[in-house]
PDB file of N, CA and C in Angstrom:
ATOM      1  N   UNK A   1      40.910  22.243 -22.389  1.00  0.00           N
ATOM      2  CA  UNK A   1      39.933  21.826 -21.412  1.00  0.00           C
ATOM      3  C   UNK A   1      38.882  22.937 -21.266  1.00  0.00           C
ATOM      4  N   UNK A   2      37.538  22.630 -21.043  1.00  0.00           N
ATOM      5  CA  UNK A   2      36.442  23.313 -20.996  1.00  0.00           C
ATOM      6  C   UNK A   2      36.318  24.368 -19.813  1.00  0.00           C
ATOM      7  N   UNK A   3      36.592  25.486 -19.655  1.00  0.00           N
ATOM      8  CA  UNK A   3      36.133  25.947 -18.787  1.00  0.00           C
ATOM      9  C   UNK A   3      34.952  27.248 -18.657  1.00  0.00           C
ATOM     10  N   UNK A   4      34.633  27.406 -17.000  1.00  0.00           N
ATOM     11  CA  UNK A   4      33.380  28.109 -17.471  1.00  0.00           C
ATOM     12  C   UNK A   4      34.095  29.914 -17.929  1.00  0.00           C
ATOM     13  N   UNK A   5      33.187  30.366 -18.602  1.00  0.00           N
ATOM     14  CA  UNK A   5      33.594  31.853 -19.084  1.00  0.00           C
ATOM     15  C   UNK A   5      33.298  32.997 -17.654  1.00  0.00           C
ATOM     16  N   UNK A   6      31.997  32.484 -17.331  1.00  0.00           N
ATOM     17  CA  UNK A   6      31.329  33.233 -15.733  1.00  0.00           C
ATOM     18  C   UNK A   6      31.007  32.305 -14.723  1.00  0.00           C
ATOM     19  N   UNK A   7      30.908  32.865 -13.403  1.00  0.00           N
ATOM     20  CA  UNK A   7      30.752  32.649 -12.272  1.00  0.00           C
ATOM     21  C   UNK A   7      28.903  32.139 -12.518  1.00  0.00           C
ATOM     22  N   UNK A   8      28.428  30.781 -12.245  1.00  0.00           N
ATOM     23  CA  UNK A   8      27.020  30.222 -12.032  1.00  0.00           C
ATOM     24  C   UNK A   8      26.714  31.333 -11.284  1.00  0.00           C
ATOM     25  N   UNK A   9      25.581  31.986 -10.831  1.00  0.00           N
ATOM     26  CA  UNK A   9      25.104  32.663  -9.597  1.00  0.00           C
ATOM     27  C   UNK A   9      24.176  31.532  -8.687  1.00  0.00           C
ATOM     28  N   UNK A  10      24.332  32.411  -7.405  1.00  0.00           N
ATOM     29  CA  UNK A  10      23.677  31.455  -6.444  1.00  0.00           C
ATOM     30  C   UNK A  10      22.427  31.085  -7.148  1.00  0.00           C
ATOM     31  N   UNK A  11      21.225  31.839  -7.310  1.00  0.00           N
ATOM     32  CA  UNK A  11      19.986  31.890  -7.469  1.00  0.00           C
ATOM     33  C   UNK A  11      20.058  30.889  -8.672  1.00  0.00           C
ATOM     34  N   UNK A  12      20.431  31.414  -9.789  1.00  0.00           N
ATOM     35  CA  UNK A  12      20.374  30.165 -11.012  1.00  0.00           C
ATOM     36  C   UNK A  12      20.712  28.718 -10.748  1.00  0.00           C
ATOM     37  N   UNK A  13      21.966  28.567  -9.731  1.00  0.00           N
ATOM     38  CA  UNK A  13      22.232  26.927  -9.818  1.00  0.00           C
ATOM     39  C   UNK A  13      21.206  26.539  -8.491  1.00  0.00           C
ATOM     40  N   UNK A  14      21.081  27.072  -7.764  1.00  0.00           N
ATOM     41  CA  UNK A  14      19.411  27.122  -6.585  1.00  0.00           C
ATOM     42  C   UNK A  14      18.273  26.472  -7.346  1.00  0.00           C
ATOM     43  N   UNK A  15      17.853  27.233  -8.326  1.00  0.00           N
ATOM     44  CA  UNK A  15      17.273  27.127  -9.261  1.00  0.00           C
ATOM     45  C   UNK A  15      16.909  25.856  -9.656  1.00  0.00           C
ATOM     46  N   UNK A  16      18.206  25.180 -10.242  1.00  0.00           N
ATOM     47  CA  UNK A  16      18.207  24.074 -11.342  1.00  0.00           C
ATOM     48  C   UNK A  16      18.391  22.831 -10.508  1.00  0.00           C
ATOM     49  N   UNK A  17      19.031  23.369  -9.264  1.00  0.00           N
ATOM     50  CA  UNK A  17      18.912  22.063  -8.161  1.00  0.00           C
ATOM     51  C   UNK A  17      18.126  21.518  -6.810  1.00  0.00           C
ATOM     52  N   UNK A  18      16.722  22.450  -7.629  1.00  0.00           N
ATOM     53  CA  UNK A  18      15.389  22.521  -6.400  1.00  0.00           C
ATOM     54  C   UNK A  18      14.332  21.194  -6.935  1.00  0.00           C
ATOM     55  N   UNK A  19      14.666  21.297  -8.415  1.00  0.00           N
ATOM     56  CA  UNK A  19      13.248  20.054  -8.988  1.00  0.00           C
ATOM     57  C   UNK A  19      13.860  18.616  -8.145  1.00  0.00           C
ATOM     58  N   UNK A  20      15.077  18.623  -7.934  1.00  0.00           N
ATOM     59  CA  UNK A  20      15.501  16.962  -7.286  1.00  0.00           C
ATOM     60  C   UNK A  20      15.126  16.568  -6.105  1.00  0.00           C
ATOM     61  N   UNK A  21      14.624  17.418  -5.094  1.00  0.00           N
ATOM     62  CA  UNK A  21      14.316  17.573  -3.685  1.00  0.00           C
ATOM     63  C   UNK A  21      12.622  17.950  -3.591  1.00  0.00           C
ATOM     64  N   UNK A  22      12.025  17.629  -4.396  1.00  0.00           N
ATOM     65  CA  UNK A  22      10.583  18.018  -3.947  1.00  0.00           C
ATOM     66  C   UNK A  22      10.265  16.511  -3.535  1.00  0.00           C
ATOM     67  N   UNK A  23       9.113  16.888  -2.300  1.00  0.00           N
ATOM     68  CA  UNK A  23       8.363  15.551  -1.414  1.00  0.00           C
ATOM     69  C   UNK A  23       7.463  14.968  -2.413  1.00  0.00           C
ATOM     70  N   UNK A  24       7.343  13.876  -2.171  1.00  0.00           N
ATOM     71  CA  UNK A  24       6.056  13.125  -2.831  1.00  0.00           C
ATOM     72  C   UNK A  24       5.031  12.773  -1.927  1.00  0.00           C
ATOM     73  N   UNK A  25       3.823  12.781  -2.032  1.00  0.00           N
ATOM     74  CA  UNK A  25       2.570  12.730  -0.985  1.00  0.00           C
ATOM     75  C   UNK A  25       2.737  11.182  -0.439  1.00  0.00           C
ATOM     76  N   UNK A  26       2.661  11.265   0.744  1.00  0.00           N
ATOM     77  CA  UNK A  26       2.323   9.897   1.268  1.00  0.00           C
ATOM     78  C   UNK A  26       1.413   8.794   0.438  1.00  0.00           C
ATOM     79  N   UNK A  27       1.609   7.335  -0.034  1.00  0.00           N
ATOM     80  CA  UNK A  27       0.517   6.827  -0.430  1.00  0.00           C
ATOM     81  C   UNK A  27      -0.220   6.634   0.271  1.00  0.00           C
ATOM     82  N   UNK A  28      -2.062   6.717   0.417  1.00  0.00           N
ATOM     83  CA  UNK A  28      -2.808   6.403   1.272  1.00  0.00           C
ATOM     84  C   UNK A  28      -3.595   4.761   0.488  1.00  0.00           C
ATOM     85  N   UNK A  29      -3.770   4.356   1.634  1.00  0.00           N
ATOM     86  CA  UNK A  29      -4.546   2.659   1.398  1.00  0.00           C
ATOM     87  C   UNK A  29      -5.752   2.755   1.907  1.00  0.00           C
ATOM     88  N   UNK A  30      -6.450   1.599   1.415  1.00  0.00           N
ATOM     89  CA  UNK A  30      -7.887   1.118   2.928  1.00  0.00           C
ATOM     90  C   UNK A  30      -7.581   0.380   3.266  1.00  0.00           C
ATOM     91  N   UNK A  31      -7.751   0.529   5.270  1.00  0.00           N
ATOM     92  CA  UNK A  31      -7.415  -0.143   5.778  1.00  0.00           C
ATOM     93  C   UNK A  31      -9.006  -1.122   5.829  1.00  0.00           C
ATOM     94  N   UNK A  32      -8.529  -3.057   5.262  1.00  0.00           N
ATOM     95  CA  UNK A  32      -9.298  -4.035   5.052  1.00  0.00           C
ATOM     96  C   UNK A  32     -10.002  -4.267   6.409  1.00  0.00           C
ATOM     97  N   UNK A  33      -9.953  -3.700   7.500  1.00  0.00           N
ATOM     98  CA  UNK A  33     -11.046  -4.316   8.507  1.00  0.00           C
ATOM     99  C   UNK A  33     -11.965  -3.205   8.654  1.00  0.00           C
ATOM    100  N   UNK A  34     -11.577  -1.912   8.910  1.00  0.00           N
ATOM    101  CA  UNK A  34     -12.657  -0.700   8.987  1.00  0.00           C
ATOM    102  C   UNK A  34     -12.664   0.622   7.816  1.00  0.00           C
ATOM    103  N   UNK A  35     -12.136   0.104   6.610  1.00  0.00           N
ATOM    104  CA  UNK A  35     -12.135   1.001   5.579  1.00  0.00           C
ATOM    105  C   UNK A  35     -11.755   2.732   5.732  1.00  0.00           C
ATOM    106  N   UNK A  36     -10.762   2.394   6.897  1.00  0.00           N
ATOM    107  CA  UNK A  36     -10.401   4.226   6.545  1.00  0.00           C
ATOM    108  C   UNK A  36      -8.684   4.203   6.112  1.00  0.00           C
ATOM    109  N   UNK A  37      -9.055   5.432   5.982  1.00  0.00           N
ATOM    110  CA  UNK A  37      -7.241   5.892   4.802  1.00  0.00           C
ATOM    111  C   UNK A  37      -6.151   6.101   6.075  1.00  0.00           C
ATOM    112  N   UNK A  38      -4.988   5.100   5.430  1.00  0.00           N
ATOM    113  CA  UNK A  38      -4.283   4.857   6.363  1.00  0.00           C
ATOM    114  C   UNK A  38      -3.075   4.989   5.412  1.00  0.00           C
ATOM    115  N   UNK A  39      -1.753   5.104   5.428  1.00  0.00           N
ATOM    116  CA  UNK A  39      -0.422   4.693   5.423  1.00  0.00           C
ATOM    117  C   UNK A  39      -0.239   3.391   5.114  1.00  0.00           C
ATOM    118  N   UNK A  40       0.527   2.927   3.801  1.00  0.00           N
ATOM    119  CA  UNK A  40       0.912   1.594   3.702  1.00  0.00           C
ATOM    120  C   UNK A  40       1.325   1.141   4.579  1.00  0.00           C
ATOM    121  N   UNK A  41       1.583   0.016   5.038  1.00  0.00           N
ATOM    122  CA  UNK A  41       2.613  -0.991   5.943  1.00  0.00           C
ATOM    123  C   UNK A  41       2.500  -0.275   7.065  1.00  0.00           C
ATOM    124  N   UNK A  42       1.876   0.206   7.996  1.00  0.00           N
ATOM    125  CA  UNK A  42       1.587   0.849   9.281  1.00  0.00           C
ATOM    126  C   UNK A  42       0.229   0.227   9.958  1.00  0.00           C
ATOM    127  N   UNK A  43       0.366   0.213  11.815  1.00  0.00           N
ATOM    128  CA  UNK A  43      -0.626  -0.279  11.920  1.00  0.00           C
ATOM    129  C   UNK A  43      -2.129   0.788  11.978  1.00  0.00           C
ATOM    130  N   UNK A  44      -3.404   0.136  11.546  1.00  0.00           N
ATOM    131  CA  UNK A  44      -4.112   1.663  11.404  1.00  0.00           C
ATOM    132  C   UNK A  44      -4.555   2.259  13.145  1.00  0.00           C
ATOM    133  N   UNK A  45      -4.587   3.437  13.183  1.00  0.00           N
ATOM    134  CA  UNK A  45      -4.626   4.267  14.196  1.00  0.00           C
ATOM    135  C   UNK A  45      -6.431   3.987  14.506  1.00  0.00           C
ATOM    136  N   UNK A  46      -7.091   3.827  13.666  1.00  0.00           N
ATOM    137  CA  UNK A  46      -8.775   3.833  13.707  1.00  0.00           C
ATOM    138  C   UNK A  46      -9.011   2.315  15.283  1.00  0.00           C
ATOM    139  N   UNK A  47      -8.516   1.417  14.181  1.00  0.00           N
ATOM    140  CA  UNK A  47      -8.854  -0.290  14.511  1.00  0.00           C
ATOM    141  C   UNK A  47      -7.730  -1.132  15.548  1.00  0.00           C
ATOM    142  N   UNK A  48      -6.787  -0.395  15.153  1.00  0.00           N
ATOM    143  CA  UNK A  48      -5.473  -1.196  15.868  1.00  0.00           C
ATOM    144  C   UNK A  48      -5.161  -2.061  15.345  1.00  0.00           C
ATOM    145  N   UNK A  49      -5.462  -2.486  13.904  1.00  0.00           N
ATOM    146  CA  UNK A  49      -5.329  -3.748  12.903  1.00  0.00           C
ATOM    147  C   UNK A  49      -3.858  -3.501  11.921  1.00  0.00           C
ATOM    148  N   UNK A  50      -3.381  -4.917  11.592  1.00  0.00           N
ATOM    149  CA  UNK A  50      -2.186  -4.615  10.520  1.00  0.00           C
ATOM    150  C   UNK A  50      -2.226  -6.396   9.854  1.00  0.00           C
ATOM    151  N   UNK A  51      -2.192  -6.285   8.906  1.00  0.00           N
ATOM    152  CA  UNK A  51      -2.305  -6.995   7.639  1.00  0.00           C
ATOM    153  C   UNK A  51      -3.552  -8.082   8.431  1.00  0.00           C
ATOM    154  N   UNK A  52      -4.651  -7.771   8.917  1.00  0.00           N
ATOM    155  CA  UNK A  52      -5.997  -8.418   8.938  1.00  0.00           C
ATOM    156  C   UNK A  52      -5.977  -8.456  10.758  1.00  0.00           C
ATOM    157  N   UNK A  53      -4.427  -8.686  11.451  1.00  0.00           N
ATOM    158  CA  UNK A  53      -4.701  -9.279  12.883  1.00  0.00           C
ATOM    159  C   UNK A  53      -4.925  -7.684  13.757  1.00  0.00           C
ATOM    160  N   UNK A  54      -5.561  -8.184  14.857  1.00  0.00           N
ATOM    161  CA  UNK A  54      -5.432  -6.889  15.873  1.00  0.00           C
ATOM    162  C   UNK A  54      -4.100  -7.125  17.009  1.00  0.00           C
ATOM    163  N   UNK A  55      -3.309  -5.893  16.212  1.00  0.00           N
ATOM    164  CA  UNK A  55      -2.585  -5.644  17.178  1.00  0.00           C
ATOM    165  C   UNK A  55      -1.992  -4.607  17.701  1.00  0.00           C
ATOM    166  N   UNK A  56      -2.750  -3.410  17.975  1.00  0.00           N
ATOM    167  CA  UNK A  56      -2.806  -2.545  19.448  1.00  0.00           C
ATOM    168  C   UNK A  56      -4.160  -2.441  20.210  1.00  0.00           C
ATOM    169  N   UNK A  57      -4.794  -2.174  21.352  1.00  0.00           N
ATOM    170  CA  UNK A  57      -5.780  -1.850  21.469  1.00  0.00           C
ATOM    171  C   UNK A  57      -5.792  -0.639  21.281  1.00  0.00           C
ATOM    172  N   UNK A  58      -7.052  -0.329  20.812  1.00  0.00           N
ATOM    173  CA  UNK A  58      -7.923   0.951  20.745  1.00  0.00           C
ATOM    174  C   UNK A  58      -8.397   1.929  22.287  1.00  0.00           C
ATOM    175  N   UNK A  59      -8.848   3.220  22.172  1.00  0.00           N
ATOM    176  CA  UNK A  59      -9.471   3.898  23.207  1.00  0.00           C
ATOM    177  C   UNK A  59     -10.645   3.014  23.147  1.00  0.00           C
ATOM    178  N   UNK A  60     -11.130   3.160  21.803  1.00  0.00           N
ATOM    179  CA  UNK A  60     -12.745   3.184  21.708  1.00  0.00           C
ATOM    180  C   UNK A  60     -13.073   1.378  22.328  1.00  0.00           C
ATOM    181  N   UNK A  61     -11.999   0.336  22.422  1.00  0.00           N
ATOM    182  CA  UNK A  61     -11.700  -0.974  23.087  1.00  0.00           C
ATOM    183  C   UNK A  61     -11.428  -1.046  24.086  1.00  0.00           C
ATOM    184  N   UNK A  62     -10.718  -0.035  24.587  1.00  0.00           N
ATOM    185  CA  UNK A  62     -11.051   0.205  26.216  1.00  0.00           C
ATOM    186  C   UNK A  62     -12.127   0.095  27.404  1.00  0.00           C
ATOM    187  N   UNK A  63     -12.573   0.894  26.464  1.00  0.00           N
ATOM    188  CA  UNK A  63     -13.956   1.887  27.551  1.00  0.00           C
ATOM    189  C   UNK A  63     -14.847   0.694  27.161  1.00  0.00           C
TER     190      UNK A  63
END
């Protein structure tokens, strides 16, 4: 049966098991009623819109 000859060190197996855990950037979209960069599947923060309907109000819908 195979065994190892030396002890892995911390730093080397650290190392080889850091590429599996890196983040990937958020995808950004346009959002279809006021064209700013938003988060897929979220409602946009600009308009208060989500897949065409309004649904939160806005500050700027407030006042």
């Amino acid at each position: 049966m195979a065994v190892p000859k030396r002890k892995v060190s911390g730093a080397r197996r650290d190392k080889r098991r850091s590429n599996n855990s890196k983040l990937a950037a958020p995808v950004l979209v346009q959002c279809p009623k006021c064209k700013e960069l938003i988060t897929a599947h979220r409602v946009c923060p600009a308009c208060g819109s989500y897949d065409g309907e309004e649904v939160v109000k806005t500050e700027k819908e407030k006042k």
